[in-house]
Structures are given as C-alpha cells and as structure tokens.
PDB file of N, CA and C in Angstrom:
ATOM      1  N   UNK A   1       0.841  -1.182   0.000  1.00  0.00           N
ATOM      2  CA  UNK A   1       0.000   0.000   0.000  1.00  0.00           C
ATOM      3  C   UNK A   1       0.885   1.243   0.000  1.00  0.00           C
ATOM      4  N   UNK A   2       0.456   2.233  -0.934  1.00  0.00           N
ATOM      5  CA  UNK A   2       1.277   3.317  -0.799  1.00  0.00           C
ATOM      6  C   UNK A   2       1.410   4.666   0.458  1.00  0.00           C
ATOM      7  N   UNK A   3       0.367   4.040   1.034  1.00  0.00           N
ATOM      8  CA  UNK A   3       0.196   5.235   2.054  1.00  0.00           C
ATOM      9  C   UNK A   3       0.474   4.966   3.400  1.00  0.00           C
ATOM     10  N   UNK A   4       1.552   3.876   3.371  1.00  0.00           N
ATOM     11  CA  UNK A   4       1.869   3.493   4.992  1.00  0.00           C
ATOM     12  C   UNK A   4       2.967   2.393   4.358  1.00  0.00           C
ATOM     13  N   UNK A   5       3.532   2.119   5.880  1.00  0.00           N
ATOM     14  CA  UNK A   5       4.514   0.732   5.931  1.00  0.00           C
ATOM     15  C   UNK A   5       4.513   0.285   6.756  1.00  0.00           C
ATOM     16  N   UNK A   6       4.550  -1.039   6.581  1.00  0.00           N
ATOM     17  CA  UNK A   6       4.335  -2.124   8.272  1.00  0.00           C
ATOM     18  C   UNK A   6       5.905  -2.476   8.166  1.00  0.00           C
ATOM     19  N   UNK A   7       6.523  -3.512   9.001  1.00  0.00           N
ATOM     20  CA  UNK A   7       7.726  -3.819   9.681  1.00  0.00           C
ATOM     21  C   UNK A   7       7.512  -4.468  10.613  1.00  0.00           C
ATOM     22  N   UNK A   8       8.803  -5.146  10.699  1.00  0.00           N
ATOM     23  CA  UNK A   8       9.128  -6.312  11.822  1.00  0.00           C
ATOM     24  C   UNK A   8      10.248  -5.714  12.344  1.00  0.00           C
ATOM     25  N   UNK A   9      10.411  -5.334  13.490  1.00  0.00           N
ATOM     26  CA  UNK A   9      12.106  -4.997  13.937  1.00  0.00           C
ATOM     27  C   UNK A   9      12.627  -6.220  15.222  1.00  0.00           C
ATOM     28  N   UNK A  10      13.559  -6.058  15.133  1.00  0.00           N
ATOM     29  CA  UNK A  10      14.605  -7.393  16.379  1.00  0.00           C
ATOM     30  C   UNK A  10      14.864  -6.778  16.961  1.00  0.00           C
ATOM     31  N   UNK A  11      14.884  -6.381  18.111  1.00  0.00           N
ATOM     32  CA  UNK A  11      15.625  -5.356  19.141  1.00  0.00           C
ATOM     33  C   UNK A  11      16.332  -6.761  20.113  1.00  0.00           C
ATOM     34  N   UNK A  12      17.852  -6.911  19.086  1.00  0.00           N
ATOM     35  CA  UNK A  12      18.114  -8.556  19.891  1.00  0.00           C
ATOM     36  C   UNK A  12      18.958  -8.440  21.331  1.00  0.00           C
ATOM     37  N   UNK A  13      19.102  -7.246  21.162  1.00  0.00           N
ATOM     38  CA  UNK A  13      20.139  -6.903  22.644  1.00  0.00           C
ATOM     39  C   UNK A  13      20.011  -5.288  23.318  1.00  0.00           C
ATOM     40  N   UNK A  14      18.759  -6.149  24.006  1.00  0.00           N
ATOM     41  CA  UNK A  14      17.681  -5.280  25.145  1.00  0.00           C
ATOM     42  C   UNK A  14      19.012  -4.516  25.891  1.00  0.00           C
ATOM     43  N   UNK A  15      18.794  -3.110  26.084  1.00  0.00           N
ATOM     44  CA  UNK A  15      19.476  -2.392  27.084  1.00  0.00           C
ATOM     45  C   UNK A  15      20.673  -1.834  26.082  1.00  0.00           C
ATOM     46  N   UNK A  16      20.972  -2.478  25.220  1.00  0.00           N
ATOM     47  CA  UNK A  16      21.720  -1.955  24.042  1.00  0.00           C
ATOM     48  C   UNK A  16      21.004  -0.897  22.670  1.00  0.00           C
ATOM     49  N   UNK A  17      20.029  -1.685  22.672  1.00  0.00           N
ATOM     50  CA  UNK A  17      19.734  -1.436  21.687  1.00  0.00           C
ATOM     51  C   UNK A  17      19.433   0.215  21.409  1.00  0.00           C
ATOM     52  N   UNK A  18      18.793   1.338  20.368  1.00  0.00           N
ATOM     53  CA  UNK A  18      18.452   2.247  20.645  1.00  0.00           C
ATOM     54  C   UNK A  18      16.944   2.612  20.929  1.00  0.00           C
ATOM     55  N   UNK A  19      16.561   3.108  21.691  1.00  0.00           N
ATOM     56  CA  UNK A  19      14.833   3.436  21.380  1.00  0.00           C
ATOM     57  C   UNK A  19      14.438   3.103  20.298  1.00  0.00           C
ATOM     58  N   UNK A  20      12.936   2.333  20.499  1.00  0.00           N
ATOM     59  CA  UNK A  20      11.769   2.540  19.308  1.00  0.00           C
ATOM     60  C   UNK A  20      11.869   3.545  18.738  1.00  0.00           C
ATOM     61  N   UNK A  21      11.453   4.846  19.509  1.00  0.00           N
ATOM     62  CA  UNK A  21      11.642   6.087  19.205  1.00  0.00           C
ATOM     63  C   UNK A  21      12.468   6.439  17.916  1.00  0.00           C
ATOM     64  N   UNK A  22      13.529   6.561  18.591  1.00  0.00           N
ATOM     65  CA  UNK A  22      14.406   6.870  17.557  1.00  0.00           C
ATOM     66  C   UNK A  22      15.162   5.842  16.301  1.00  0.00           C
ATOM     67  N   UNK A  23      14.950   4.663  16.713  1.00  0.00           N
ATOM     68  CA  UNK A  23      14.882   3.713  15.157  1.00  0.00           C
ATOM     69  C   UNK A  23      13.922   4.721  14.416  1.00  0.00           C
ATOM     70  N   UNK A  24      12.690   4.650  14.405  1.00  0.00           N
ATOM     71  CA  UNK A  24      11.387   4.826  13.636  1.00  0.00           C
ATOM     72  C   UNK A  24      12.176   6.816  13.245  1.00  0.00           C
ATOM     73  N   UNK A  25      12.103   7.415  14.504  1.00  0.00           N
ATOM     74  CA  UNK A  25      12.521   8.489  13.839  1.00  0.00           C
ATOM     75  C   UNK A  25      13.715   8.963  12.963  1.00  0.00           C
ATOM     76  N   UNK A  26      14.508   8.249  12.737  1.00  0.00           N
ATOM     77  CA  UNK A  26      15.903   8.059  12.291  1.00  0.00           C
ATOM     78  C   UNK A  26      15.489   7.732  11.021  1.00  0.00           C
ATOM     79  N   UNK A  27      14.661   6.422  10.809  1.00  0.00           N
ATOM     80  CA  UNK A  27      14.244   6.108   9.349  1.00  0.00           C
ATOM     81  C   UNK A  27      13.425   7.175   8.519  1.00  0.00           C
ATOM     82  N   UNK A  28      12.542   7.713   9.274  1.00  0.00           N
ATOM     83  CA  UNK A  28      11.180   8.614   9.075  1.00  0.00           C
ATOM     84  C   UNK A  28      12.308   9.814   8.186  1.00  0.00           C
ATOM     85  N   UNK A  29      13.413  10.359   8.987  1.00  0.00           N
ATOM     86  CA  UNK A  29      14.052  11.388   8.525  1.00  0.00           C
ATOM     87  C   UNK A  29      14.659  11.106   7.068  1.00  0.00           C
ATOM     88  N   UNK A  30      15.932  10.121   7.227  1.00  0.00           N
ATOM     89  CA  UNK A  30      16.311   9.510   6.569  1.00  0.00           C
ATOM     90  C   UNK A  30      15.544   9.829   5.087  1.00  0.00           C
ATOM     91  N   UNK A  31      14.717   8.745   4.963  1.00  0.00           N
ATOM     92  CA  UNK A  31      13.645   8.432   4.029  1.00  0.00           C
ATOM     93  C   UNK A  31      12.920   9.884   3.404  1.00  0.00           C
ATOM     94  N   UNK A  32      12.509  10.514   4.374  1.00  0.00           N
ATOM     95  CA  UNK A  32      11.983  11.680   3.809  1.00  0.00           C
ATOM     96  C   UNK A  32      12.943  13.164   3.152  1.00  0.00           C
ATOM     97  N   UNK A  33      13.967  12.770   3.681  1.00  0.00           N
ATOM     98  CA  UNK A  33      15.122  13.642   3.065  1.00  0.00           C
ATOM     99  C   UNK A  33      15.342  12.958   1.559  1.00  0.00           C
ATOM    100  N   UNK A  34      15.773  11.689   1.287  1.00  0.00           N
ATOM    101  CA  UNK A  34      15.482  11.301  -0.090  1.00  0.00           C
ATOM    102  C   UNK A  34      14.604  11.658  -0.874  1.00  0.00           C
ATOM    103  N   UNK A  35      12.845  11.299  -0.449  1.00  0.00           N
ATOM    104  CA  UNK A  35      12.011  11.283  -1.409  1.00  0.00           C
ATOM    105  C   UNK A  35      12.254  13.383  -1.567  1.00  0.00           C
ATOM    106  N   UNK A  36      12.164  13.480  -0.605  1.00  0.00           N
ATOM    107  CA  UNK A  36      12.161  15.052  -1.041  1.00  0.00           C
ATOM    108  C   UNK A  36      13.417  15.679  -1.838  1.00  0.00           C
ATOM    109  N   UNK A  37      14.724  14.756  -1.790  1.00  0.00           N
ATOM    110  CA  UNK A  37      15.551  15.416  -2.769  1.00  0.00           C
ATOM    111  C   UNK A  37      15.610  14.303  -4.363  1.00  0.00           C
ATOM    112  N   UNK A  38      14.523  13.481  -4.467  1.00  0.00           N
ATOM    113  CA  UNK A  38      14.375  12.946  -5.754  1.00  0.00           C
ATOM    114  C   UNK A  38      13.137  13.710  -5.946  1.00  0.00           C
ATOM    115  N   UNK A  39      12.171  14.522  -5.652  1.00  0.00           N
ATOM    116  CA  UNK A  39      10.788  15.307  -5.739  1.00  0.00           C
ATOM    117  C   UNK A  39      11.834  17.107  -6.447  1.00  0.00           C
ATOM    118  N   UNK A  40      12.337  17.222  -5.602  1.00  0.00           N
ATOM    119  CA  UNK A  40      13.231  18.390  -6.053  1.00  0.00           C
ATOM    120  C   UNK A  40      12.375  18.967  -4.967  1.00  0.00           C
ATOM    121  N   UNK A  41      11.754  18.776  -3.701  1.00  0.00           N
ATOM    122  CA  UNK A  41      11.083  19.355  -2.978  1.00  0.00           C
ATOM    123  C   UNK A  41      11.386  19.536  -1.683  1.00  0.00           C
ATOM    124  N   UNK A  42      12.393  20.077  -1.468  1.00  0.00           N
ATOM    125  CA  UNK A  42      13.494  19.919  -0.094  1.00  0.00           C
ATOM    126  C   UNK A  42      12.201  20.374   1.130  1.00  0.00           C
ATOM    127  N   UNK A  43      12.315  19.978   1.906  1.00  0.00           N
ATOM    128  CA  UNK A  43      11.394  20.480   3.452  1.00  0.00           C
ATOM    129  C   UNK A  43      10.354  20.079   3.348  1.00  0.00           C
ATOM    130  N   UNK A  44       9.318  18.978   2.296  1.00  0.00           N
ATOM    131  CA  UNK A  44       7.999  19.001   2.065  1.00  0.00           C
ATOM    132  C   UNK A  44       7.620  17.654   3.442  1.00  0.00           C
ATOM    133  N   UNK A  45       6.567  17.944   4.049  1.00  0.00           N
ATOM    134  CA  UNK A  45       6.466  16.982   4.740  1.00  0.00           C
ATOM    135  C   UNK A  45       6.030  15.816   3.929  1.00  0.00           C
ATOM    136  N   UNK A  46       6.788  14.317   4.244  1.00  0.00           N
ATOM    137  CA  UNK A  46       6.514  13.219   3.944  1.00  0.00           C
ATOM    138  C   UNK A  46       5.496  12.196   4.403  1.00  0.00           C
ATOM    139  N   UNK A  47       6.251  12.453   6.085  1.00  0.00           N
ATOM    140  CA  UNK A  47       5.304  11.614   7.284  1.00  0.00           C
ATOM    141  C   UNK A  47       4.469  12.159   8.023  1.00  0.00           C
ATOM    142  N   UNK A  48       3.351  11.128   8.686  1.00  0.00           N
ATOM    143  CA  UNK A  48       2.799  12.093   9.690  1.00  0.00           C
ATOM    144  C   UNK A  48       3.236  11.465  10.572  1.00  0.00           C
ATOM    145  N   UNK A  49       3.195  12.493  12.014  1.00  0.00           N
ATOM    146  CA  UNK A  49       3.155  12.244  13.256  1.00  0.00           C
ATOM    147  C   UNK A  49       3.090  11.276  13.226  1.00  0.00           C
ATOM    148  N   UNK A  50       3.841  10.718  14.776  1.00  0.00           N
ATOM    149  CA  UNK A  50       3.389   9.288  15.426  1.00  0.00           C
ATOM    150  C   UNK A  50       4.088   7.959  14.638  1.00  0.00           C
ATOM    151  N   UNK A  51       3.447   7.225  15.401  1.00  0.00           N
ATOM    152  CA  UNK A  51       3.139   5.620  14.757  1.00  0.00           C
ATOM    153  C   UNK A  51       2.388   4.756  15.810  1.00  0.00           C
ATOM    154  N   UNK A  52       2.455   3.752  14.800  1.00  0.00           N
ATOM    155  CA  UNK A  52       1.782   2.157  15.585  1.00  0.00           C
ATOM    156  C   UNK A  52       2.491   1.352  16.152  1.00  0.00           C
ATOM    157  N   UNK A  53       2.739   0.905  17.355  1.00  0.00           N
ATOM    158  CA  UNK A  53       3.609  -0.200  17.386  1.00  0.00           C
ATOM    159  C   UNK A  53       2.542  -1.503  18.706  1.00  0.00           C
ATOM    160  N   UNK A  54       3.724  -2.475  18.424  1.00  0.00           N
ATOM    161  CA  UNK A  54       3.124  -3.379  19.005  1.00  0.00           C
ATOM    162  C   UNK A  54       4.424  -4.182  19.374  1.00  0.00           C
ATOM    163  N   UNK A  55       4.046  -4.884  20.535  1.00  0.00           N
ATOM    164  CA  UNK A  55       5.224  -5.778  21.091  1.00  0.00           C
ATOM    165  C   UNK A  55       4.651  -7.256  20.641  1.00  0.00           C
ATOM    166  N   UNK A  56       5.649  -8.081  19.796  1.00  0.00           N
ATOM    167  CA  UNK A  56       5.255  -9.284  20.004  1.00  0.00           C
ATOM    168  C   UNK A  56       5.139 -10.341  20.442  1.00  0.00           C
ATOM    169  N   UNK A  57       4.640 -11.028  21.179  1.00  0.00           N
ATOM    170  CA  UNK A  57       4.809 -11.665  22.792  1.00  0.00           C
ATOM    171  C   UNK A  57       5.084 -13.013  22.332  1.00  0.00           C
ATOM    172  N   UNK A  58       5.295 -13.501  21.316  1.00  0.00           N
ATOM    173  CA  UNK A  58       4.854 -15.235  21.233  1.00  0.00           C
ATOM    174  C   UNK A  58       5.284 -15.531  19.178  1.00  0.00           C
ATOM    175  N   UNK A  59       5.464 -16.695  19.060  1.00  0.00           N
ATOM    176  CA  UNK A  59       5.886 -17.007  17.948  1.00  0.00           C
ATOM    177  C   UNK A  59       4.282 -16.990  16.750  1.00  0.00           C
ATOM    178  N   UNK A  60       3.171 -17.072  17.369  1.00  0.00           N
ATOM    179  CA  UNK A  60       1.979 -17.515  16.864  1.00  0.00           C
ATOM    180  C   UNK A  60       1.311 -15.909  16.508  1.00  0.00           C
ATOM    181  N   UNK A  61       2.116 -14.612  17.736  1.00  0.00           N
ATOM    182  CA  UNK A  61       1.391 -13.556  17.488  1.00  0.00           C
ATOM    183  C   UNK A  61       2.537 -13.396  16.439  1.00  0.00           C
ATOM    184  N   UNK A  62       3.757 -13.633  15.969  1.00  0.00           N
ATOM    185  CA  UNK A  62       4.730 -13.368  15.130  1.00  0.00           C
ATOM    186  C   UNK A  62       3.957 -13.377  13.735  1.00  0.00           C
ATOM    187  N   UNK A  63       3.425 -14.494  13.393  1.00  0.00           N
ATOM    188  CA  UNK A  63       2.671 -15.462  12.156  1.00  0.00           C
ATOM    189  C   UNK A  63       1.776 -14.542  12.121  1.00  0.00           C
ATOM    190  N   UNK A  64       0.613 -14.118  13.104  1.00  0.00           N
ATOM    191  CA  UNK A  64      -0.195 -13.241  12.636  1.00  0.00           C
ATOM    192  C   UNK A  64       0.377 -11.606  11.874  1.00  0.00           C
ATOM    193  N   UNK A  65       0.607 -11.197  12.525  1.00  0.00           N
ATOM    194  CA  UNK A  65       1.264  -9.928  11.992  1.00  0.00           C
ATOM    195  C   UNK A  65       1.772 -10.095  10.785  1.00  0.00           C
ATOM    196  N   UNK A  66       2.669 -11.282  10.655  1.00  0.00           N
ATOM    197  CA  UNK A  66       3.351 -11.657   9.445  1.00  0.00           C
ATOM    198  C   UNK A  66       2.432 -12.087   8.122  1.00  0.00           C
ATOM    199  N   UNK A  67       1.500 -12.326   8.454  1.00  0.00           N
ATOM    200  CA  UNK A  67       0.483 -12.888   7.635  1.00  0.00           C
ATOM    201  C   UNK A  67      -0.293 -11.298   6.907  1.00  0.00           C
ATOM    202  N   UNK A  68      -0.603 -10.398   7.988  1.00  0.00           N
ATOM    203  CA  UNK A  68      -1.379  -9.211   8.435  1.00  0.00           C
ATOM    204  C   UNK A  68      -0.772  -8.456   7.126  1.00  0.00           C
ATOM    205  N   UNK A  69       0.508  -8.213   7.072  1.00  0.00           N
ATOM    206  CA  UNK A  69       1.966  -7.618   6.148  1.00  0.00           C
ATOM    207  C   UNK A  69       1.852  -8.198   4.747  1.00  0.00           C
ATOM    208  N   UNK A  70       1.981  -9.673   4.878  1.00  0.00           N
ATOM    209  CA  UNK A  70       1.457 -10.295   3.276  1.00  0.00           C
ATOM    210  C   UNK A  70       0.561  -9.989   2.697  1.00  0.00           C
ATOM    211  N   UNK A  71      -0.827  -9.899   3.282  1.00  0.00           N
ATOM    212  CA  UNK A  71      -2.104  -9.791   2.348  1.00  0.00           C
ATOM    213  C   UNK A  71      -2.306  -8.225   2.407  1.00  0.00           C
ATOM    214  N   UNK A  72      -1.865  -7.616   3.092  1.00  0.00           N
ATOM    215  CA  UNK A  72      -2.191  -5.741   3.103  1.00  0.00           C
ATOM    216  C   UNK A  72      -2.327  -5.615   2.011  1.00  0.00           C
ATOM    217  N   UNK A  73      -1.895  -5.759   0.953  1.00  0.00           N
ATOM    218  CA  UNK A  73      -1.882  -5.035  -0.539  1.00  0.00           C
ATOM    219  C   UNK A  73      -2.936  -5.626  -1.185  1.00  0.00           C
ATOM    220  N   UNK A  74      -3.630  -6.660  -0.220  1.00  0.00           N
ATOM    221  CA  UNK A  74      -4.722  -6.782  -1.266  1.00  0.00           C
ATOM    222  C   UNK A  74      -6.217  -6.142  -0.884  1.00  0.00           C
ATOM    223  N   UNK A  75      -5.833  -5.611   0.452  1.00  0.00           N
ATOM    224  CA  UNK A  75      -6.679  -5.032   0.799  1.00  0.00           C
ATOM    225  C   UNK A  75      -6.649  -3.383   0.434  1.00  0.00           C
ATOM    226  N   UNK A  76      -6.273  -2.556  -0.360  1.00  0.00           N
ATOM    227  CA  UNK A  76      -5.699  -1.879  -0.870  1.00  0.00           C
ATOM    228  C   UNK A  76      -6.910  -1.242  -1.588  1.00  0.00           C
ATOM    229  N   UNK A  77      -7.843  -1.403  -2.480  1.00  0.00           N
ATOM    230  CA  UNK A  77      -8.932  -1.407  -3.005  1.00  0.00           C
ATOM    231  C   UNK A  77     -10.790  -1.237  -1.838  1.00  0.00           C
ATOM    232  N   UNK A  78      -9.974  -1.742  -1.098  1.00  0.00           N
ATOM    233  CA  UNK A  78     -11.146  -1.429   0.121  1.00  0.00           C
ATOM    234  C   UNK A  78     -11.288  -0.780   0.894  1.00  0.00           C
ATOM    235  N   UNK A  79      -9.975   0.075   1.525  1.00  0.00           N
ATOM    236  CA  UNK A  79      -9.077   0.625   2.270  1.00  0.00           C
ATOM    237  C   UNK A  79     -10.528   2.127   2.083  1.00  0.00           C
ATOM    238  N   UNK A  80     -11.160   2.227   3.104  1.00  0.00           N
ATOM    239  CA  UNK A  80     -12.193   3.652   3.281  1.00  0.00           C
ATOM    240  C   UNK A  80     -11.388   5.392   2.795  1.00  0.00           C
ATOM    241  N   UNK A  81      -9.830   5.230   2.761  1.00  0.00           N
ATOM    242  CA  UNK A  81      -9.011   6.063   3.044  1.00  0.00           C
ATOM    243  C   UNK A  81      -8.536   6.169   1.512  1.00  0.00           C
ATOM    244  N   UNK A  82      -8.774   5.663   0.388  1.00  0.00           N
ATOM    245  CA  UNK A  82      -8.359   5.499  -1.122  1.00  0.00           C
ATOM    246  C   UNK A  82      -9.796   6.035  -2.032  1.00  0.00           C
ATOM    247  N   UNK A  83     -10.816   5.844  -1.394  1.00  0.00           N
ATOM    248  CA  UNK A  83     -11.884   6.044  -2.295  1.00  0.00           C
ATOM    249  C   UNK A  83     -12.174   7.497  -3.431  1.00  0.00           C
TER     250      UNK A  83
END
C-alpha cells in the first residue's frame, strides 16, 4: 500500500539497543530527506506524526502480523481512506 509501511524490527540486545523512538525516527528522517531530494522538494512533509507499534509476545502472534503484512496489498482497493 502506498500510504503506509508495516515492519518487523529485532531489538536482539535489550538495554543496548536504541529506542523505538528513535529507530522509527531516524528512518522517518532519513527516508523523507530522499524522497524530497528525488521530488526536487526539499522540506515538504513526507510523514505524519506518530506511529503504531506493538510488542510481540509469542511465535503464533509473530505469524499473525506476518500474515497481516502479506495480504495488506490486497486489501488496498477497500481501504475507506483510497476512495
């Protein structure tokens, strides 16, 4: 879907690792400094605010999510937010 991105992240070494936070904001920047210097549109906002997250507790909630990520694009056409 073009108007969002899902993800899986490993945070494999707790107490090391860096904030949610700032993974997500690090990419958010990142990313939006590109599209805006392939747009020729330096400063345009890309993202919005925020995000979603979720902790995954178990190998079975892993599969769901993972499953959730596969079929998104086909839900794409139904999506209340495209019409």
């Amino acid at each position: 879907m073009p108007n969002h991105v899902h993800g899986i992240l490993f945070l494999v070494r707790a107490g090391h690792a860096p904030p949610l936070q700032t993974v997500v904001g690090s990419f958010k920047s990142a990313t939006a400094r590109e599209v805006n210097r392939v747009r020729g549109n330096p400063g345009a906002t890309v993202w919005q605010r925020g995000y979603h997250d979720h902790i995954v507790r178990d190998e079975e909630d892993l599969e769901r999510i993972r499953e959730y990520i596969a079929t998104n694009p086909a839900r794409w056409l139904s999506d209340p937010e495209n019409v």
